[in-house]
Protein backbone atom coordinates (compact mmCIF):
# COMPACT_ATOMS: atom_id res chain seq x y z
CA UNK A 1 25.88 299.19 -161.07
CA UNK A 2 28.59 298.93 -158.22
CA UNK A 3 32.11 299.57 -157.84
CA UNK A 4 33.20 296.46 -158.84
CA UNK A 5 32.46 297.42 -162.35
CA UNK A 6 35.60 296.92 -164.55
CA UNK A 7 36.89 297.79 -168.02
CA UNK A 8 39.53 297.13 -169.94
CA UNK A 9 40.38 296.48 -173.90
CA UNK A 10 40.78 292.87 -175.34
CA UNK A 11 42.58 292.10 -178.94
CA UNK A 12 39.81 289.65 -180.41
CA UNK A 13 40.01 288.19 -184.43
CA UNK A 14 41.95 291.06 -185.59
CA UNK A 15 40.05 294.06 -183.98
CA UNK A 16 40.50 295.79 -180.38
CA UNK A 17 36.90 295.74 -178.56
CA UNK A 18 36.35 297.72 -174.86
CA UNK A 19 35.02 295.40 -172.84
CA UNK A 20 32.99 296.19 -169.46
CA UNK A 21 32.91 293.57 -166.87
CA UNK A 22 31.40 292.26 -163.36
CA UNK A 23 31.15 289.12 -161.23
CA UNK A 24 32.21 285.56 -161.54
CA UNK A 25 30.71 282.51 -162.65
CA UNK A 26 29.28 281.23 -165.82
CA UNK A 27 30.23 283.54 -168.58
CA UNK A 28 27.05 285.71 -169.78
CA UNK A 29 27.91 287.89 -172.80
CA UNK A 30 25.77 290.82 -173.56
CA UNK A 31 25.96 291.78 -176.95
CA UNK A 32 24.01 295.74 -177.98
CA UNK A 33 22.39 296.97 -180.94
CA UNK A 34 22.30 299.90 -182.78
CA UNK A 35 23.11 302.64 -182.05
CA UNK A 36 24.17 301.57 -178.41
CA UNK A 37 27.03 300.13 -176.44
CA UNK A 38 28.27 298.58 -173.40
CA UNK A 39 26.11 301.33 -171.33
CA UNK A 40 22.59 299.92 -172.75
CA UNK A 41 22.92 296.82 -170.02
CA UNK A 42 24.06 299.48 -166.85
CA UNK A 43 21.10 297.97 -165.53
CA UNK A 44 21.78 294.32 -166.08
CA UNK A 45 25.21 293.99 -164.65
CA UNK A 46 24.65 293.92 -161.32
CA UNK A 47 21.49 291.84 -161.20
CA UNK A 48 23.51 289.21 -162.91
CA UNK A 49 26.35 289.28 -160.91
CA UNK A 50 24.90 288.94 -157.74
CA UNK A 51 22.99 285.88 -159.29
CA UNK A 52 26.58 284.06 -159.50
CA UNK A 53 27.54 285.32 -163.27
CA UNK A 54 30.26 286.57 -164.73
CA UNK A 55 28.73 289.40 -166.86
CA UNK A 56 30.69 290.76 -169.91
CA UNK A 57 29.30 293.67 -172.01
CA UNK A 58 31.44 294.68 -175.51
CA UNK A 59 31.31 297.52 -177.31
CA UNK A 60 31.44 295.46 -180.37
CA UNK A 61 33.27 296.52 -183.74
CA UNK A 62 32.56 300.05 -185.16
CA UNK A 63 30.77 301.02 -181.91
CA UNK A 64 31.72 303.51 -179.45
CA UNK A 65 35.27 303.03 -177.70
CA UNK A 66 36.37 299.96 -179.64
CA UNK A 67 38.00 299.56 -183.09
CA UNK A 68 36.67 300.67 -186.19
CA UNK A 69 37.75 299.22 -189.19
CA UNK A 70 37.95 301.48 -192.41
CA UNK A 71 36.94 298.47 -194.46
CA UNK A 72 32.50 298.58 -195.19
CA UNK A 73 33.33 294.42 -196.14
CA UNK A 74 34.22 294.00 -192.47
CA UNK A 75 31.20 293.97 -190.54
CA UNK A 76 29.34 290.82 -191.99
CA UNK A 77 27.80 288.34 -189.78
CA UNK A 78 30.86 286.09 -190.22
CA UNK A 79 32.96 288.86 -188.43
CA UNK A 80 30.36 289.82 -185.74
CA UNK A 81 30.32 286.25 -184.39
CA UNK A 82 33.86 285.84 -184.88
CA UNK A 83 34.82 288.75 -182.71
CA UNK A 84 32.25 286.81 -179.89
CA UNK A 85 33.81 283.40 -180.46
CA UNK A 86 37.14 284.97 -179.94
CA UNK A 87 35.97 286.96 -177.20
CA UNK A 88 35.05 283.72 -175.18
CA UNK A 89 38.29 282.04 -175.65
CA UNK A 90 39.99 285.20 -175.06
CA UNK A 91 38.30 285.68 -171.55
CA UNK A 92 39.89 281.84 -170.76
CA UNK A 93 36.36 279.96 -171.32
CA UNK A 94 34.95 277.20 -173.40
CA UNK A 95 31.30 278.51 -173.48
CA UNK A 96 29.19 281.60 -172.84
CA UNK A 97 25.47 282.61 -172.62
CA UNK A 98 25.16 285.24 -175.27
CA UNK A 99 22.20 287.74 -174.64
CA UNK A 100 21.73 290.39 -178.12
CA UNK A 101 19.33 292.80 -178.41
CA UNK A 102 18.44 294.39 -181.53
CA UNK A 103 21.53 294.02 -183.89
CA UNK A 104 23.19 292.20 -180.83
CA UNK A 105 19.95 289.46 -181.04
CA UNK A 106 21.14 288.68 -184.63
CA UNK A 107 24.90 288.40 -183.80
CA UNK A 108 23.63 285.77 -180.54
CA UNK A 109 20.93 283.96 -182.53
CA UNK A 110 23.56 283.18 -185.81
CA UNK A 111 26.28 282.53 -182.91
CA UNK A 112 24.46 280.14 -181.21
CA UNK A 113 23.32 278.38 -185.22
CA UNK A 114 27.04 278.15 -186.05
CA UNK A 115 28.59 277.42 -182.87
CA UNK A 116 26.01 275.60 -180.27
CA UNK A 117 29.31 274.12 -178.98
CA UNK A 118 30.26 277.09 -177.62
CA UNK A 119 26.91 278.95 -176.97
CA UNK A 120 24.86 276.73 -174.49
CA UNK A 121 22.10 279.54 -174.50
CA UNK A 122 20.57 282.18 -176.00
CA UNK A 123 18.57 285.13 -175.23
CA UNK A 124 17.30 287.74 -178.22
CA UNK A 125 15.64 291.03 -177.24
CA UNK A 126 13.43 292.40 -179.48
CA UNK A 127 14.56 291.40 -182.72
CA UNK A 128 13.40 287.43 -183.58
CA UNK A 129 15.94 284.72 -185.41
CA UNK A 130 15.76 285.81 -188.63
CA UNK A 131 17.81 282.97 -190.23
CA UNK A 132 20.60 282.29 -192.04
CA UNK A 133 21.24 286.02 -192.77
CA UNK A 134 20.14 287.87 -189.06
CA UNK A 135 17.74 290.55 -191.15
CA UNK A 136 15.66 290.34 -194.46
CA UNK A 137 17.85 291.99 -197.43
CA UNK A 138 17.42 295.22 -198.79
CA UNK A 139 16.27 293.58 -201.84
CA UNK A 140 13.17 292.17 -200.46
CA UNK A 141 12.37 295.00 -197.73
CA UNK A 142 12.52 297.34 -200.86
CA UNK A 143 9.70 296.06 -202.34
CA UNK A 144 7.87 295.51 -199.19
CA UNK A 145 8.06 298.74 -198.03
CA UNK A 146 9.56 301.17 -200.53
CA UNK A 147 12.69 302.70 -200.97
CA UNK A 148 12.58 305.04 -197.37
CA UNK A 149 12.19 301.81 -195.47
CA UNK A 150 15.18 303.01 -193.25
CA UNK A 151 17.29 299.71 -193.69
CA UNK A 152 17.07 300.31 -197.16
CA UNK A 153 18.20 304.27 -196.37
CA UNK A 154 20.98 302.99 -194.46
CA UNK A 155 22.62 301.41 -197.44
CA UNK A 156 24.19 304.90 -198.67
CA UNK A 157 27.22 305.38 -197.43
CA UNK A 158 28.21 308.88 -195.72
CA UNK A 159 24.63 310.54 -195.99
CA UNK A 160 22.91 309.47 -192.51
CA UNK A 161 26.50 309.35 -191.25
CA UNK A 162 26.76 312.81 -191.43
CA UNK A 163 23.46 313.31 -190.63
CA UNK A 164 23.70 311.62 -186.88
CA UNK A 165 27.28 312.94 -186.25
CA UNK A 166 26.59 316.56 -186.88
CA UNK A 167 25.12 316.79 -183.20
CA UNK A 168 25.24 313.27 -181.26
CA UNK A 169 23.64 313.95 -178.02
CA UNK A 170 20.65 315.54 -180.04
CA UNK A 171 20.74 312.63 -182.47
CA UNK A 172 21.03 309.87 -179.59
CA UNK A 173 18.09 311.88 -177.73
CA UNK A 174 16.10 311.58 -180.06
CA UNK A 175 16.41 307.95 -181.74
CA UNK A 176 16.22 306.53 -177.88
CA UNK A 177 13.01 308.93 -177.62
CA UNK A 178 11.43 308.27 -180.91
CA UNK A 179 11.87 304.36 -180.81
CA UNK A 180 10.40 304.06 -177.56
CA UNK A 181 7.32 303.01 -175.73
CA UNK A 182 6.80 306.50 -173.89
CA UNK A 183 6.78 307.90 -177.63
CA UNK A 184 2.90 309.52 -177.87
CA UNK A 185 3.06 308.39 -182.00
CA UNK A 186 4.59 304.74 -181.24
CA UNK A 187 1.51 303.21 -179.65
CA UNK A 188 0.67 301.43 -182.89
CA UNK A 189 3.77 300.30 -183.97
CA UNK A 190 4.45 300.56 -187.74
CA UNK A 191 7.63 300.05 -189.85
CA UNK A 192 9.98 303.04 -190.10
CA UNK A 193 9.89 304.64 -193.38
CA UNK A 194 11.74 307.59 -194.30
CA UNK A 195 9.14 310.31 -196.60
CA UNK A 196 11.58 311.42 -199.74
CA UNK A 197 13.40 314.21 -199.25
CA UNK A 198 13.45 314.16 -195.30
CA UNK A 199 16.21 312.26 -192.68
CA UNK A 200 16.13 309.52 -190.28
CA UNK A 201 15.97 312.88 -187.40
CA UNK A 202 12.90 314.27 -189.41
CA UNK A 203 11.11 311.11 -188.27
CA UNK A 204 12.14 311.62 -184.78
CA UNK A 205 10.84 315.37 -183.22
CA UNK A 206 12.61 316.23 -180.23
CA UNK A 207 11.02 315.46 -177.38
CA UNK A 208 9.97 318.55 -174.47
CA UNK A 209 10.71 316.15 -171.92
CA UNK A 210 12.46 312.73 -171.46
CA UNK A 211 11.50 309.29 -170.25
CA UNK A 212 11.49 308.51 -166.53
CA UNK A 213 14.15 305.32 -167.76
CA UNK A 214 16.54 308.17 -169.51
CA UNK A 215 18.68 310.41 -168.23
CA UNK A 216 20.62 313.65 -169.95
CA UNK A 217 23.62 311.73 -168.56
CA UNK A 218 22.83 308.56 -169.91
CA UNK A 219 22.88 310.27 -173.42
CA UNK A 220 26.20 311.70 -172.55
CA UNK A 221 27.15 308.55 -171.90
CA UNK A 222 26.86 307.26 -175.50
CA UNK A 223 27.43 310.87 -177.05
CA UNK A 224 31.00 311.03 -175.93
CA UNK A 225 31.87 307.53 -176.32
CA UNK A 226 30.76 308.16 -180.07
CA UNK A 227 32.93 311.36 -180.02
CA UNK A 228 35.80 309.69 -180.29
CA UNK A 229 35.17 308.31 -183.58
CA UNK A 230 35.21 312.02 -184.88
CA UNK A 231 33.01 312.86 -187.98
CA UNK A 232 32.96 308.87 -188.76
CA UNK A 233 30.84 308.39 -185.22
CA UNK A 234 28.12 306.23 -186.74
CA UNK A 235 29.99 304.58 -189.80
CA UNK A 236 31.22 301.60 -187.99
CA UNK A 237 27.75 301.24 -186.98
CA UNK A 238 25.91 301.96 -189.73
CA UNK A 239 28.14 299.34 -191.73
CA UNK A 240 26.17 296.67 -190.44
CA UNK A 241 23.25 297.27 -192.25
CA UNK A 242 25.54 297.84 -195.46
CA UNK A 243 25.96 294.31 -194.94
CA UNK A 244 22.91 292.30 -195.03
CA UNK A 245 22.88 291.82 -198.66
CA UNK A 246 26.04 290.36 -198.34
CA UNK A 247 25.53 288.22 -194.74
CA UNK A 248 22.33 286.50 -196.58
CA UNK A 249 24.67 285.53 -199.38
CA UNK A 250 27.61 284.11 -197.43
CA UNK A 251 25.23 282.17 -194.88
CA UNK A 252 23.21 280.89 -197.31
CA UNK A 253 24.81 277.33 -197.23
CA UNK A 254 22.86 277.65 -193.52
CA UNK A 255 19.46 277.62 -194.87
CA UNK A 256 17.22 275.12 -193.38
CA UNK A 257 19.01 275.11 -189.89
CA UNK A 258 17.78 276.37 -186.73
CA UNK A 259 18.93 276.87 -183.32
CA UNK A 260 19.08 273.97 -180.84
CA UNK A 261 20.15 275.56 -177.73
CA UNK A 262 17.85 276.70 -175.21
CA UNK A 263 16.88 280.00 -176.41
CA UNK A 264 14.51 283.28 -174.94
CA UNK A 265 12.96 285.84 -176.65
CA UNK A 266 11.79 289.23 -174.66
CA UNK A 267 9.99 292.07 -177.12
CA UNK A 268 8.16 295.40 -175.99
CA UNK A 269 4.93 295.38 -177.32
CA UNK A 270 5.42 299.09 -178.78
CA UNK A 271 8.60 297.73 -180.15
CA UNK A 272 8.51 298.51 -184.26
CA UNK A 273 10.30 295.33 -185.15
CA UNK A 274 6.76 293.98 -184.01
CA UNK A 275 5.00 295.76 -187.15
CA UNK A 276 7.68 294.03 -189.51
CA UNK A 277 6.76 290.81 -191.22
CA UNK A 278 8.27 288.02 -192.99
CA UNK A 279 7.87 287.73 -196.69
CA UNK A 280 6.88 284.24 -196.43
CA UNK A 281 4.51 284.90 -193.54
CA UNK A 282 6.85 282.55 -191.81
CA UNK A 283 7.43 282.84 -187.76
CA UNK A 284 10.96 283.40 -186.87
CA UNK A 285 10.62 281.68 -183.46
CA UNK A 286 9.52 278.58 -185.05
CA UNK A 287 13.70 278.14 -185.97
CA UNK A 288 13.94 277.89 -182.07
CA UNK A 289 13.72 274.08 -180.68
CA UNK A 290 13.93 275.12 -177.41
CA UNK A 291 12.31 278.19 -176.86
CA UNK A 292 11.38 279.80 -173.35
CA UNK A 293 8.74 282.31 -173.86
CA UNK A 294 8.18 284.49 -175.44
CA UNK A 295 7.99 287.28 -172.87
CA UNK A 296 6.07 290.21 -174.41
CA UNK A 297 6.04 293.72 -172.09
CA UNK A 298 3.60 295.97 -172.56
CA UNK A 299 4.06 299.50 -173.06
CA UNK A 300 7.60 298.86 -173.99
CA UNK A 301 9.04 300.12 -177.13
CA UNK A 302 12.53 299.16 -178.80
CA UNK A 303 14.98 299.82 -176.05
CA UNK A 304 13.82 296.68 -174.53
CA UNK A 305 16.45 295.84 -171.63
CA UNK A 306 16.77 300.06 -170.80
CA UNK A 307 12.98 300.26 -170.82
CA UNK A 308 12.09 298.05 -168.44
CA UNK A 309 15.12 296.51 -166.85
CA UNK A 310 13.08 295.13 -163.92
CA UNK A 311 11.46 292.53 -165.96
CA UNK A 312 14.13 291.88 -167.98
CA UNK A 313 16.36 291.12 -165.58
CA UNK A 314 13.53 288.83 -163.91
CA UNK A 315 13.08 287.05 -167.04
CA UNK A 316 16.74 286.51 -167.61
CA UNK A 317 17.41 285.01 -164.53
CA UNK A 318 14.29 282.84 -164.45
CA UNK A 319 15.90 281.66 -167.89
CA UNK A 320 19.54 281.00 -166.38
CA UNK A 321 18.30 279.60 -163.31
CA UNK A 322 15.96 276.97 -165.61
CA UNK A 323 19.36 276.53 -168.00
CA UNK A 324 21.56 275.95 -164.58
CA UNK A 325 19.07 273.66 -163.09
């Protein structure tokens, strides 16, 4: 990233999000997952700039230095795109490219369903179009793959909360370690289930040594943005999956409808959201009517765009320069 880096807080469908910022052009949003923020696209921002594109990254609601509301009801789907809707008009334009990864993917994939007016592309990273409802509801993935399945975990409010915030950096170093492709375990990928009687950290061993694409600063990075939320660091995140019962009921008059804007998907073959299934057997991509890819990198786990940021970035631009042309 360069100097020209910028950040600044924006007052977007009732919530106050941080926004980081770079270049001018077209409007590309880039929207993180879980549990991320702005900092997971560090090494997008200035690729994408240069390439003639104004580049926007929010924390988004719950996360890191923006707003977290008290209220579990407030993160749905409905709210999520809302805030990026907003967002766009907010930053004085009519349309955006939205890029998500991981919860981000679902928040740009139901964006650009609802609103192809004002999302003229897409771009998911590692998680697929799971549609109407972003992710399969606890109620199915409990009886697909029992009751530790950790979305199904997540659910319980206040447990892996505490859990995470007792010691952030250790909990972010080992989440971005365990989840990745340079995990020694994660070569097979396999769906995350949580033995009784153990945490979501249990799962994850610390590692002796970290990735050549992580830093101790980078954690830092994310540990004291997190900070600030005090003993309720991860609740505003977490409160997105305490949601996707609710998301699949409210979008359900969406059924049926898929996504008609030129769309990319990019997924790390190590990723675990590979392992996961749909309980219909269906393909997700098949929603997409204009799909470029997919782009599949091998070796790469979950943390798709931190991973390998080379390709990413080369597959992004190859995308906007296709969507421009």
């Amino acid at each position: 990233m360069n100097s020209s880096l910028t950040h600044r807080s924006v007052d977007v469908n009732g919530v106050r999000l941080h926004i980081a910022e770079q270049g001018e052009g077209p409007l590309v949003l880039l929207l993180h997952g879980w549990p991320e923020s702005w900092y997971s696209w560090r090494h997008q921002f200035g690729a994408l700039a240069a390439a003639g594109y104004r580049v926007v990254a929010p924390d988004q609601r719950g996360y890191a230095r923006s707003e977290q509301p008290s209220d579990v009801a407030s993160y749905t789907l409905l709210h999520l795109v809302g805030d990026m809707i907003a967002l766009i008009e907010e930053l004085g334009e009519e349309q955006a490219i939205l890029v998500g990864h991981d919860w981000g993917a679902p928040v740009a994939w139901t964006a650009a369903m609802l609103r192809p007016d004002m999302v003229r592309a897409v771009a998911g990273l590692s998680v697929p179009p799971i549609l109407p409802g972003g992710m399969v509801p606890p109620s199915i993935t409990r009886t697909q793959y029992g009751d530790g399945f950790y979305q199904v975990y997540f659910q319980e409010p206040g447990i892996v909360d505490a859990e995470l915030a007792k010691d952030i950096p250790d909990s972010f170093r080992r989440i971005l370690v365990g989840a990745s492709g340079d995990n020694p375990d994660s070569t097979e990928p396999r769906p995350l289930v949580i033995p009784a009687g153990l945490g979501l950290l249990d799962t994850m061993p610390e590692s002796p040594a970290l990735p050549g694409w992580l830093t101790e600063e980078d954690i830092q990075v994310y540990a004291e943005d997190y900070a600030l939320h005090g003993e309720q660091a991860f609740t505003g995140a977490f409160n997105w999956y305490r949601n996707i019962e609710r998301n699949n009921e409210l979008l359900a008059p969406f059924r049926g409808r898929g996504i008609d804007v030129p769309a990319l998907y990019v997924v790390g073959d190590r990723d675990m959201v590979t392992s996961l299934s749909a309980p219909d057997g269906s393909n997700p991509l098949s929603a997409v009517a204009q799909l470029h890819g997919p782009v599949v990198l091998p070796g790469c786990g979950h943390w798709t765009q931190q991973e390998r940021p080379d390709e990413v970035n080369a597959a992004l631009l190859d995308f906007l320069a296709r969507i421009d042309a």
